[in-house]
PDB file of N, CA and C in Angstrom:
ATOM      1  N   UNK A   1      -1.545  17.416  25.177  1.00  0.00           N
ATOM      2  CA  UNK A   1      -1.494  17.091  23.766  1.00  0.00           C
ATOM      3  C   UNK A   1      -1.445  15.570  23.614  1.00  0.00           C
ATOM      4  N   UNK A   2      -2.504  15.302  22.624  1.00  0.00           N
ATOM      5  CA  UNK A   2      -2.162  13.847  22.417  1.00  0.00           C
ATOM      6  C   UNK A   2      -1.494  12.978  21.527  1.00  0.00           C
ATOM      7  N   UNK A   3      -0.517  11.776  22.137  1.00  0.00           N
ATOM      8  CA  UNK A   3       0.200  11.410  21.440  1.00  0.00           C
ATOM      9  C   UNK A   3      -0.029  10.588  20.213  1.00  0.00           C
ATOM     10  N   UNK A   4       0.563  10.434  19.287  1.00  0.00           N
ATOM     11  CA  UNK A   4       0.051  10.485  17.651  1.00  0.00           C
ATOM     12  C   UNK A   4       1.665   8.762  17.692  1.00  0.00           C
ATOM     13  N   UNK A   5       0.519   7.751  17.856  1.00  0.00           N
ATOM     14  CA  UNK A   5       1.859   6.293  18.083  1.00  0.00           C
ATOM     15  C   UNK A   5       1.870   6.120  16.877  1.00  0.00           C
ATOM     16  N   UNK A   6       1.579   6.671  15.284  1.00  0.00           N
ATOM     17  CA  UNK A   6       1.936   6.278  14.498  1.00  0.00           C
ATOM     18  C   UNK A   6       3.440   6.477  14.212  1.00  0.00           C
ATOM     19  N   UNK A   7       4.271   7.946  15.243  1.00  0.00           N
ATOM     20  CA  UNK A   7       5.056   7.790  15.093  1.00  0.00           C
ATOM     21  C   UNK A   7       6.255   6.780  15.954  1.00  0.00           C
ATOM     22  N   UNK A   8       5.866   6.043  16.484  1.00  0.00           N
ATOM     23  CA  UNK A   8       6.454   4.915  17.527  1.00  0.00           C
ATOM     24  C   UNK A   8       6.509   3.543  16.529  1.00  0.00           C
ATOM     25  N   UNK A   9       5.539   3.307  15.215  1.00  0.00           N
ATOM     26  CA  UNK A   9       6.263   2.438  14.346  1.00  0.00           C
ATOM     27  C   UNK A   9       7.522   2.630  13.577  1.00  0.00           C
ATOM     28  N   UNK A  10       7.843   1.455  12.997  1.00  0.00           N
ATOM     29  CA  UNK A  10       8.968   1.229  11.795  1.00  0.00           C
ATOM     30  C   UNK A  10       8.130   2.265  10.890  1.00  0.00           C
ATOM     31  N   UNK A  11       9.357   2.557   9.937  1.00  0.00           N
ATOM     32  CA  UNK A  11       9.165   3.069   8.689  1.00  0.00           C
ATOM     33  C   UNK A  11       8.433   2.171   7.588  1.00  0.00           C
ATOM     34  N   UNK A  12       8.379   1.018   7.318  1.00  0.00           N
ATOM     35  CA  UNK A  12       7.449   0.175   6.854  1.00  0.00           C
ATOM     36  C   UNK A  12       6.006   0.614   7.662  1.00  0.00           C
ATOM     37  N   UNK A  13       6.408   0.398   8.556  1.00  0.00           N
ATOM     38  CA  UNK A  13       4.753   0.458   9.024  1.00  0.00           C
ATOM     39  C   UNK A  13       4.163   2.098   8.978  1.00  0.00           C
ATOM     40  N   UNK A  14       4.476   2.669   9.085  1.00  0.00           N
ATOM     41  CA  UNK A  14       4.182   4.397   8.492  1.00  0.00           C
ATOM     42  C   UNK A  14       4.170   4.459   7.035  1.00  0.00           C
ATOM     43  N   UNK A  15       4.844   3.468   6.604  1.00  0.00           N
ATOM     44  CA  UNK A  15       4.646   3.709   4.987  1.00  0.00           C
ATOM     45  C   UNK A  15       3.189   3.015   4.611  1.00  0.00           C
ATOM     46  N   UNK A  16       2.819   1.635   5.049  1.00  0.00           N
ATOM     47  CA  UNK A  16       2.077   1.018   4.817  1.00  0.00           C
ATOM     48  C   UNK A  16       0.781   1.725   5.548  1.00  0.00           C
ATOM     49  N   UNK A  17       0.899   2.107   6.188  1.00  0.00           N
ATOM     50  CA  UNK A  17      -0.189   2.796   6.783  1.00  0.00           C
ATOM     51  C   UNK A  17      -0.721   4.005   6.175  1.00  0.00           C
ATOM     52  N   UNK A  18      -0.302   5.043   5.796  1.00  0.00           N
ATOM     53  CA  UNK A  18       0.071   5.840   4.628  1.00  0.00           C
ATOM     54  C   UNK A  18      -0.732   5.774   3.734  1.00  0.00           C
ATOM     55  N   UNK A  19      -0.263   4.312   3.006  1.00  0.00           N
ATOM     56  CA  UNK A  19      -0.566   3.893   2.086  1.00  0.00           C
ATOM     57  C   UNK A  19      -2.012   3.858   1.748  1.00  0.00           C
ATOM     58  N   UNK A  20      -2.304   2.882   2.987  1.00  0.00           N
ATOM     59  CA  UNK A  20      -4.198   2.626   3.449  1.00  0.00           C
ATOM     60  C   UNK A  20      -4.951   4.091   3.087  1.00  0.00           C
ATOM     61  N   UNK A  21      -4.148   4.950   4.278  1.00  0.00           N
ATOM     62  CA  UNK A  21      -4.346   6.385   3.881  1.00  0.00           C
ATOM     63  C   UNK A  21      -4.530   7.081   2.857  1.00  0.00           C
ATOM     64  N   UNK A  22      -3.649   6.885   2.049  1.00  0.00           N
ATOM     65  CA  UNK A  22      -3.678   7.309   0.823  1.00  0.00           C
ATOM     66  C   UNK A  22      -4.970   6.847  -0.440  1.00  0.00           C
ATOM     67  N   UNK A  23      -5.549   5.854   0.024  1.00  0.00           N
ATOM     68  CA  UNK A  23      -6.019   5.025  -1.380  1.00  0.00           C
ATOM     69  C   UNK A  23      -7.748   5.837  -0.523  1.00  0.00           C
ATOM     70  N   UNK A  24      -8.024   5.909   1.035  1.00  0.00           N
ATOM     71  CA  UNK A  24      -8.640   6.196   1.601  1.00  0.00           C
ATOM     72  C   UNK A  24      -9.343   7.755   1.392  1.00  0.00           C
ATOM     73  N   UNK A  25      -8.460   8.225   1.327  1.00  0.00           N
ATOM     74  CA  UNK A  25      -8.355  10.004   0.848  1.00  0.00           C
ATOM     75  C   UNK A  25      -8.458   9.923  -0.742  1.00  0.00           C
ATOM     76  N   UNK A  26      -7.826   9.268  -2.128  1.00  0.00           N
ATOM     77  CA  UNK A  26      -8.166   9.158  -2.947  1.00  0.00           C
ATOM     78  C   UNK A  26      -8.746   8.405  -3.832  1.00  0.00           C
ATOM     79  N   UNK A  27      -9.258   7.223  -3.007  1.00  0.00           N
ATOM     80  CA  UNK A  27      -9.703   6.131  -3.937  1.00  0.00           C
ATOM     81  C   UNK A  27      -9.348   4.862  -4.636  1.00  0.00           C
ATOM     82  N   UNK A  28      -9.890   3.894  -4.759  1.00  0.00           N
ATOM     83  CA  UNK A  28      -9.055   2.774  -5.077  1.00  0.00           C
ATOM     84  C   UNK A  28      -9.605   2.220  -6.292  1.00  0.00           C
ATOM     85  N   UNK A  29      -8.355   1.737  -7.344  1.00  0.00           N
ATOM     86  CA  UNK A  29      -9.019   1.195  -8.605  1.00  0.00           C
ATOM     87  C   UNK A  29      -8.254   0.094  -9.185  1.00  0.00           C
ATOM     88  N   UNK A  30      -8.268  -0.603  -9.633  1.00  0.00           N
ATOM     89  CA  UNK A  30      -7.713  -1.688 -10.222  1.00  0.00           C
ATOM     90  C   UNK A  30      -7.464  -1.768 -12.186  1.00  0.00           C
ATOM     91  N   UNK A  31      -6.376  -2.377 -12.347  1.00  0.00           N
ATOM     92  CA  UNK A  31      -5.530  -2.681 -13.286  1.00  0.00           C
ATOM     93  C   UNK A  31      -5.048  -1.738 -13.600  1.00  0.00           C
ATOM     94  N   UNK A  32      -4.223  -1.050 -13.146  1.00  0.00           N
ATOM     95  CA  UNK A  32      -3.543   0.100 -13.309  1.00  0.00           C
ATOM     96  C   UNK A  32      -3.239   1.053 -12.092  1.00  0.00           C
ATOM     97  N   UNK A  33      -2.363   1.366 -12.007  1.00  0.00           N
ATOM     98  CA  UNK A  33      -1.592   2.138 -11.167  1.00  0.00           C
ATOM     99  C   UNK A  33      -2.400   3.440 -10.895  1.00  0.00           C
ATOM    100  N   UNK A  34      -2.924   4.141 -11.443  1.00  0.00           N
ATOM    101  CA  UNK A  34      -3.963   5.308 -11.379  1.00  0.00           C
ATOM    102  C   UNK A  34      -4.778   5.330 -12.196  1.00  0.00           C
ATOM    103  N   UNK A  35      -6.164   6.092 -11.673  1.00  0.00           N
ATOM    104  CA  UNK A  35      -7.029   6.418 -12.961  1.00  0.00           C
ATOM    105  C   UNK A  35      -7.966   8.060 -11.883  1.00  0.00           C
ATOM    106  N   UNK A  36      -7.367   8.709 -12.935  1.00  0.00           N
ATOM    107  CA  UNK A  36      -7.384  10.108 -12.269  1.00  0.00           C
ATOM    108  C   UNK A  36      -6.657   9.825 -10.542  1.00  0.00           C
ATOM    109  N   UNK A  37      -7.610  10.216  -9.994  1.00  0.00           N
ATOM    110  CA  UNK A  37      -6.889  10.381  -8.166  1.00  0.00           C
ATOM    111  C   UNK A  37      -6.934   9.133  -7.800  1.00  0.00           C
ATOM    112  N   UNK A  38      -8.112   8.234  -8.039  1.00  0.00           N
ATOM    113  CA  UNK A  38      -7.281   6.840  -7.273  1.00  0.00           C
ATOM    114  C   UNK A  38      -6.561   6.141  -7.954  1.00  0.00           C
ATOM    115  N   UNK A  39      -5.824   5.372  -6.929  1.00  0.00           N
ATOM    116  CA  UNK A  39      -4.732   4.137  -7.338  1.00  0.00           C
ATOM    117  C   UNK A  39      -4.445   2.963  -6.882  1.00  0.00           C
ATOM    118  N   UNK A  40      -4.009   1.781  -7.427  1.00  0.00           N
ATOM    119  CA  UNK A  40      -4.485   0.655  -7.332  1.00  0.00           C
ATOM    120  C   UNK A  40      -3.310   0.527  -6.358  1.00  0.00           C
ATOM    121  N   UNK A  41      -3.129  -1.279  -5.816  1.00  0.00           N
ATOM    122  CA  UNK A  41      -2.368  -1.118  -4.324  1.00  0.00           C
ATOM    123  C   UNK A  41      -1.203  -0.588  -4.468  1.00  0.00           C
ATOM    124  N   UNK A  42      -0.492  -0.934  -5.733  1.00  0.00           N
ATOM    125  CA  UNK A  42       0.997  -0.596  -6.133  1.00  0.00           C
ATOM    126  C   UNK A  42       0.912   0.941  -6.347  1.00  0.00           C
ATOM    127  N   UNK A  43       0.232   1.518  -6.800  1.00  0.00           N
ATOM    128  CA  UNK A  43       0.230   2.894  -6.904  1.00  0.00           C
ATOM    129  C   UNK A  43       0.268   3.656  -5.535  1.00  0.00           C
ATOM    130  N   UNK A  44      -0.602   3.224  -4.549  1.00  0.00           N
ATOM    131  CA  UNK A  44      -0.621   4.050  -3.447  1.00  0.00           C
ATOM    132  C   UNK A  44       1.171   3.881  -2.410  1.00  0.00           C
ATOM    133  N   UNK A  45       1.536   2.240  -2.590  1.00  0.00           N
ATOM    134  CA  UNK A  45       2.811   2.286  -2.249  1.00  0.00           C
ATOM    135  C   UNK A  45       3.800   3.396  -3.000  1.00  0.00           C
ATOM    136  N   UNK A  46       3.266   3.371  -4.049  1.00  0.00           N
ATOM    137  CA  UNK A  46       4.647   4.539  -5.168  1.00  0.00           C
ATOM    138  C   UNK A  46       3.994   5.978  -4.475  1.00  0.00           C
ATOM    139  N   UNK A  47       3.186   6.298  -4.451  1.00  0.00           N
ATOM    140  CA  UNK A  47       2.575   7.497  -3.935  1.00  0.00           C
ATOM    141  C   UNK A  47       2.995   8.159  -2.786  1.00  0.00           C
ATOM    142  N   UNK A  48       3.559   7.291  -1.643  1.00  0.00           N
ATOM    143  CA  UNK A  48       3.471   7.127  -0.320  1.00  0.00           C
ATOM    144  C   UNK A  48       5.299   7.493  -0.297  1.00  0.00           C
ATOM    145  N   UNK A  49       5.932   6.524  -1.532  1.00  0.00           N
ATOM    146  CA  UNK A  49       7.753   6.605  -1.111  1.00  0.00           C
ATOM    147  C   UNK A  49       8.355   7.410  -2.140  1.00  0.00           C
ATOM    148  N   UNK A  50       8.366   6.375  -3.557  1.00  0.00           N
ATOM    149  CA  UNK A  50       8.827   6.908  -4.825  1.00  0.00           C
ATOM    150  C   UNK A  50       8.536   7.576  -5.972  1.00  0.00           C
ATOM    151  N   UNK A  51       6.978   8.102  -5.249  1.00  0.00           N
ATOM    152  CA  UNK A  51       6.570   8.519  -6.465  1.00  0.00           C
ATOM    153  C   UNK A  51       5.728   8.027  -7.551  1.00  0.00           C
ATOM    154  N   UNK A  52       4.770   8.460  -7.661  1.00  0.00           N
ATOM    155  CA  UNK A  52       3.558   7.969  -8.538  1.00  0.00           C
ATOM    156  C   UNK A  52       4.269   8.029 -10.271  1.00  0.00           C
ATOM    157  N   UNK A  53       3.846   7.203 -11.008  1.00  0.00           N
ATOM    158  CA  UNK A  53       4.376   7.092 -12.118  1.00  0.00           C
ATOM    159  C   UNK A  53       6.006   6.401 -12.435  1.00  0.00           C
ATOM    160  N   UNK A  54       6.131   6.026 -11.299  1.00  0.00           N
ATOM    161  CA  UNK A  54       7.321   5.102 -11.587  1.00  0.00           C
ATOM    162  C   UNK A  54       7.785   3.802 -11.649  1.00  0.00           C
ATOM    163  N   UNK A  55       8.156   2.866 -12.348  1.00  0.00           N
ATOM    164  CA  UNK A  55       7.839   1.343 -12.681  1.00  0.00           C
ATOM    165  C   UNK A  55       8.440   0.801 -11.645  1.00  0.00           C
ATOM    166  N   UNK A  56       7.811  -0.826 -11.674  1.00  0.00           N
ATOM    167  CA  UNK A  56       8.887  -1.211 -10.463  1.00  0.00           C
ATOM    168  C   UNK A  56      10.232  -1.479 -10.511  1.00  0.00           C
ATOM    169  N   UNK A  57      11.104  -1.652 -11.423  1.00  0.00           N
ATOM    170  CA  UNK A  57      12.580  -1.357 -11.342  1.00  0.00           C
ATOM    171  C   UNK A  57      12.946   0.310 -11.116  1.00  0.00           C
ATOM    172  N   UNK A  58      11.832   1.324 -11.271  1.00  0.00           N
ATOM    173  CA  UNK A  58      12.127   2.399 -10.620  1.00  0.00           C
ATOM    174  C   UNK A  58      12.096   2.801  -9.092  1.00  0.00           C
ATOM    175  N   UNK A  59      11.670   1.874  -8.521  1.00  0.00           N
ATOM    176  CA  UNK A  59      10.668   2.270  -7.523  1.00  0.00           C
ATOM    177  C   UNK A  59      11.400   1.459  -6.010  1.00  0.00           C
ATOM    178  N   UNK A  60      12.828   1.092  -5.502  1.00  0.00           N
ATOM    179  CA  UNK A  60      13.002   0.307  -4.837  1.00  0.00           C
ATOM    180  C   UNK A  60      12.289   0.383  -2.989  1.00  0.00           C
ATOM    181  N   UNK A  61      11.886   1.618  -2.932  1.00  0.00           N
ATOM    182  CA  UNK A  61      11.473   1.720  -1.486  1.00  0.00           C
ATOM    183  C   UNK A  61       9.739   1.109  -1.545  1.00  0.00           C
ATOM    184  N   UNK A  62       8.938   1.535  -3.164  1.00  0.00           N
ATOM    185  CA  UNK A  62       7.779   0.503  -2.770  1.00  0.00           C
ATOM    186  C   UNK A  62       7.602  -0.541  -3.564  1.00  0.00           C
ATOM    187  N   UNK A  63       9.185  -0.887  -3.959  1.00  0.00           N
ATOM    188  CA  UNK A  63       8.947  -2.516  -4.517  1.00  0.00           C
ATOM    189  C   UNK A  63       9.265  -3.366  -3.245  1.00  0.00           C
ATOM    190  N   UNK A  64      10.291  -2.768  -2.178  1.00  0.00           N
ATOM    191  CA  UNK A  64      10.249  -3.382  -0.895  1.00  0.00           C
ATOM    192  C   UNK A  64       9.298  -3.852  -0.187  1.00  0.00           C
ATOM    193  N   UNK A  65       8.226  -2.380  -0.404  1.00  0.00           N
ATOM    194  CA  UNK A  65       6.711  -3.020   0.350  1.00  0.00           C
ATOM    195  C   UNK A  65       5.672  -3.768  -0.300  1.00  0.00           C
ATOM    196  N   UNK A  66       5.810  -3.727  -1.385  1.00  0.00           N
ATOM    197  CA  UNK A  66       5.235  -4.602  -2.098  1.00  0.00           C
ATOM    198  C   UNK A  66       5.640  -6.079  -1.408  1.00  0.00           C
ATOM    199  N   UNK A  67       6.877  -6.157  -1.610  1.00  0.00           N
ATOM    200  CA  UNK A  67       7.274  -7.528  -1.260  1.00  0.00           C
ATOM    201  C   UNK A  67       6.981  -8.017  -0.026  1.00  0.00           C
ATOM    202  N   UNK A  68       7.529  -7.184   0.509  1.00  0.00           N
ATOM    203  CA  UNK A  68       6.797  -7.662   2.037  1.00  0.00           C
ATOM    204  C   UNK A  68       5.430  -7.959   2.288  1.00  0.00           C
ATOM    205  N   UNK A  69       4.239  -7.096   1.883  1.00  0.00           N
ATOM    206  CA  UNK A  69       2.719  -7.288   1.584  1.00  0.00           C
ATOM    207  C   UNK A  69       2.520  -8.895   1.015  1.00  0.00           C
ATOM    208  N   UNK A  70       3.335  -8.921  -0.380  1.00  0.00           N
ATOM    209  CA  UNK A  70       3.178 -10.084  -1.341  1.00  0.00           C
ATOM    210  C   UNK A  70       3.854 -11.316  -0.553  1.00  0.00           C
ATOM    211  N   UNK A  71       4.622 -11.493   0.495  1.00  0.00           N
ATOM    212  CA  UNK A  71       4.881 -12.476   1.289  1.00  0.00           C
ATOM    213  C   UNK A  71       4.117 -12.971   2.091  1.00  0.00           C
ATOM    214  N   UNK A  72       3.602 -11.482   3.059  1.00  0.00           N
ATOM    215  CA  UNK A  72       2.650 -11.905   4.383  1.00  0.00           C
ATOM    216  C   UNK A  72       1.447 -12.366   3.637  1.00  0.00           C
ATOM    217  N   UNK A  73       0.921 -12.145   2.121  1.00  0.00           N
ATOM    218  CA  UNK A  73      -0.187 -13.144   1.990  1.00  0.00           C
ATOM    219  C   UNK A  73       0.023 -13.925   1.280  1.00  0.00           C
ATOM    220  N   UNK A  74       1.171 -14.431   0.718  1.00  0.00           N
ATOM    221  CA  UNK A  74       1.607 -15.520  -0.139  1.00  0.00           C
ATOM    222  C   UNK A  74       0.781 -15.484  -0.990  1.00  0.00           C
ATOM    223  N   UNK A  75       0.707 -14.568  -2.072  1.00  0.00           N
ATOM    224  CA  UNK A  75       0.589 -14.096  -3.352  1.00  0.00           C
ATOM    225  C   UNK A  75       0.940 -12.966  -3.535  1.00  0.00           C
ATOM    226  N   UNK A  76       0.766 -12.514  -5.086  1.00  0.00           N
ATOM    227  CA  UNK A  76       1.416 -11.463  -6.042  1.00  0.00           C
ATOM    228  C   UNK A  76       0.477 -10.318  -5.670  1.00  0.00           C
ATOM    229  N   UNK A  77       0.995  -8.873  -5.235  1.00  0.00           N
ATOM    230  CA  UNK A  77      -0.429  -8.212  -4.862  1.00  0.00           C
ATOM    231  C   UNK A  77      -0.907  -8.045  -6.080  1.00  0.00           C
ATOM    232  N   UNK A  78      -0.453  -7.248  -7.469  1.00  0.00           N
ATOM    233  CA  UNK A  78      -1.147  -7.588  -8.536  1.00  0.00           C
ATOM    234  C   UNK A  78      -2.894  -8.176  -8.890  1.00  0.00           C
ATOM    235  N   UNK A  79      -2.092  -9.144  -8.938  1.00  0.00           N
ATOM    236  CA  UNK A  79      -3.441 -10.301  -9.401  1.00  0.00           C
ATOM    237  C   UNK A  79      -4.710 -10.173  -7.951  1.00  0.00           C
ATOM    238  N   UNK A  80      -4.302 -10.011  -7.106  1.00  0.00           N
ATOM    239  CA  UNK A  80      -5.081 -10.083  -5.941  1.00  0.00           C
ATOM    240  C   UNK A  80      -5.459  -8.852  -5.909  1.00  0.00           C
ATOM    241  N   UNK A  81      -5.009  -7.799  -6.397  1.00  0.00           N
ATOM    242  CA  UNK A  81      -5.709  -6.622  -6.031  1.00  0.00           C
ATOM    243  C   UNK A  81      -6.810  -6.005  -7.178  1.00  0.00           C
ATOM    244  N   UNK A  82      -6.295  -6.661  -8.571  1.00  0.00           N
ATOM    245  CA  UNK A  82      -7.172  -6.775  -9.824  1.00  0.00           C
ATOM    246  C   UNK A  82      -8.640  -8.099  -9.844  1.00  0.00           C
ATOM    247  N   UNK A  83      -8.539  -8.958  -8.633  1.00  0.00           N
ATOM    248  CA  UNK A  83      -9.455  -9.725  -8.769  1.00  0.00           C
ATOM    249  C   UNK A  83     -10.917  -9.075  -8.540  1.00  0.00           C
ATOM    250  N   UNK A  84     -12.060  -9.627  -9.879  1.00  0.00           N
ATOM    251  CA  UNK A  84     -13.001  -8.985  -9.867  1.00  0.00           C
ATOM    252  C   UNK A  84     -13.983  -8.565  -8.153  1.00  0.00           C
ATOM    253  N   UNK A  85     -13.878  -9.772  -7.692  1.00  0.00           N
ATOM    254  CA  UNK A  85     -14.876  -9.333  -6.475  1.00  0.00           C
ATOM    255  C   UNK A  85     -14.193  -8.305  -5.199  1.00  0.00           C
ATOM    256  N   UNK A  86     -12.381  -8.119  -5.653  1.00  0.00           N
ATOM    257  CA  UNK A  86     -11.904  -7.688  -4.573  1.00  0.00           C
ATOM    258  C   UNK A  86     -12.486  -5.927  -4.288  1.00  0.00           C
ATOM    259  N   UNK A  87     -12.691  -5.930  -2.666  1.00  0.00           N
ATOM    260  CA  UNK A  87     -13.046  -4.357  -2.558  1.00  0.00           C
ATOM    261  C   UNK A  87     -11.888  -3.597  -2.201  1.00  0.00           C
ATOM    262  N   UNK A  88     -11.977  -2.281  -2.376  1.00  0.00           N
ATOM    263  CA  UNK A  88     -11.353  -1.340  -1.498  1.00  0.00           C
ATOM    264  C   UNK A  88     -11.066  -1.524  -0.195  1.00  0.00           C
ATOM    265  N   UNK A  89     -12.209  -2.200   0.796  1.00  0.00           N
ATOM    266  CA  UNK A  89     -12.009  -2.474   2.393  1.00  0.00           C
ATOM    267  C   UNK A  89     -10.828  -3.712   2.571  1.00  0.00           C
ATOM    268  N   UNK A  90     -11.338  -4.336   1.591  1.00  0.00           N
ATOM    269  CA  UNK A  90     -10.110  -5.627   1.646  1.00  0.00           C
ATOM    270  C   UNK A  90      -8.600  -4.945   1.473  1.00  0.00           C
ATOM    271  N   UNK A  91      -8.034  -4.365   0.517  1.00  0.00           N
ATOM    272  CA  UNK A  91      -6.837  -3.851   0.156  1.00  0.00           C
ATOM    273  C   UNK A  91      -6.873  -2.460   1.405  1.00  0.00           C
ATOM    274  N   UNK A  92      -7.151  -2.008   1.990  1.00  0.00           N
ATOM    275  CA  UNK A  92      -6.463  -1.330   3.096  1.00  0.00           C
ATOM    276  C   UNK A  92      -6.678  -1.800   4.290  1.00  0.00           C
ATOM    277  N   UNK A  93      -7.458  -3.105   4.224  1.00  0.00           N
ATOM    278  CA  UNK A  93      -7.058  -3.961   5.665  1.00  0.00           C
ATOM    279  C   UNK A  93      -6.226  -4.629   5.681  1.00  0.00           C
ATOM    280  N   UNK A  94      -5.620  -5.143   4.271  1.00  0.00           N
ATOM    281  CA  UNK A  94      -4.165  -6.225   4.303  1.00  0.00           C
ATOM    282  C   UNK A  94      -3.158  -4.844   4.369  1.00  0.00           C
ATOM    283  N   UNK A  95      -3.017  -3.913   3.783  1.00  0.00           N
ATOM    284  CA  UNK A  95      -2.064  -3.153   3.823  1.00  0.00           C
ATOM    285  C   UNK A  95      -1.685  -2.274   6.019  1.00  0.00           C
ATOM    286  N   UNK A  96      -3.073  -1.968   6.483  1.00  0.00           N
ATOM    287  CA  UNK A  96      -3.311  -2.002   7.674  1.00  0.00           C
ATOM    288  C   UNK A  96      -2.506  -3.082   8.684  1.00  0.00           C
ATOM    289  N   UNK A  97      -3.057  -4.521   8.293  1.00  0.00           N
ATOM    290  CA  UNK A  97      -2.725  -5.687   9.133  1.00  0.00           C
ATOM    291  C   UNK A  97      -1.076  -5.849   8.718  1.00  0.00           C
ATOM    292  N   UNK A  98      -0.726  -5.899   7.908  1.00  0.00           N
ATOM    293  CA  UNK A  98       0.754  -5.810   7.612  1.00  0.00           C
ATOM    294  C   UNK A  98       1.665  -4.998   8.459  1.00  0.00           C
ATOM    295  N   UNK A  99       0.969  -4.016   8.342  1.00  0.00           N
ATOM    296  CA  UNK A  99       1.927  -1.920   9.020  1.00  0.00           C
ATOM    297  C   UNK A  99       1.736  -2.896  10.793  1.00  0.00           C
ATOM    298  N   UNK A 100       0.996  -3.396  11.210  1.00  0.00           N
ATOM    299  CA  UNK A 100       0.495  -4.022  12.849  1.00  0.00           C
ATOM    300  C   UNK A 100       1.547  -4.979  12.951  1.00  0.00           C
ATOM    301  N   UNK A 101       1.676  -5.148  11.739  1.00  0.00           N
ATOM    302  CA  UNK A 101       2.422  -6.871  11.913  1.00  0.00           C
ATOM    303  C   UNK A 101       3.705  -6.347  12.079  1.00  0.00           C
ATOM    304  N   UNK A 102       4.553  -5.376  11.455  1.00  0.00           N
ATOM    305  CA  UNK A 102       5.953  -5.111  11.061  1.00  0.00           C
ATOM    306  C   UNK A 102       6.241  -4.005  12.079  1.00  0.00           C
ATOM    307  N   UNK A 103       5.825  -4.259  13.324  1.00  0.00           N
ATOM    308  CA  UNK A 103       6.100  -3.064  13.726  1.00  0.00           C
ATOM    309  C   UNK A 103       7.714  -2.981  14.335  1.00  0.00           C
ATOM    310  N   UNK A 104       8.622  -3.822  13.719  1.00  0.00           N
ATOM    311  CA  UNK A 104       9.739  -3.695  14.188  1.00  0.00           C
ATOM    312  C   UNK A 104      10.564  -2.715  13.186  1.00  0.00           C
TER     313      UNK A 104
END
């Protein structure tokens, strides 16, 4: 049987990975948290811990990852994930390269 090392990361990094997962399986959209099945970066973090539909003072396990994301690229994911030319491949390779990075 083969071994599955996603479970040998941190919980950040299974979440963030997840996450990628998640937007991957449903789709990715911008300025807004969902529109039908996909969801924009903050949505797939809420999707993944606390729950889709919950604000970020609701939400402390993916306002954590947010933050962490919004550090390792020194900006707001927000604005960066609403920018017109940004793709889908871009937002689950920073969310990807992050989950690699944190693997403590």
């Amino acid at each position: 049987m083969l071994h599955d090392t996603k479970h040998d990361l941190s919980q950040d990094s299974q979440d963030l990975l997840n996450a990628a997962d998640y937007i991957d399986k449903y789709g990715w959209c911008q300025r807004m948290t969902s529109s039908g099945k996909s969801v924009c970066l903050w949505g797939s973090l809420l999707a993944v811990t606390d729950g889709l539909g919950k604000s970020y003072g609701e939400a402390p396990r993916a306002r954590e990852l947010y933050d962490k994301v919004s550090t390792h690229l020194g900006a707001f994911l927000a604005p960066w994930n609403d920018e017109p030319w940004r793709t889908k491949a871009e937002v689950t390779a920073l969310l990807r390269e992050v989950a690699l990075k944190s693997k403590e």
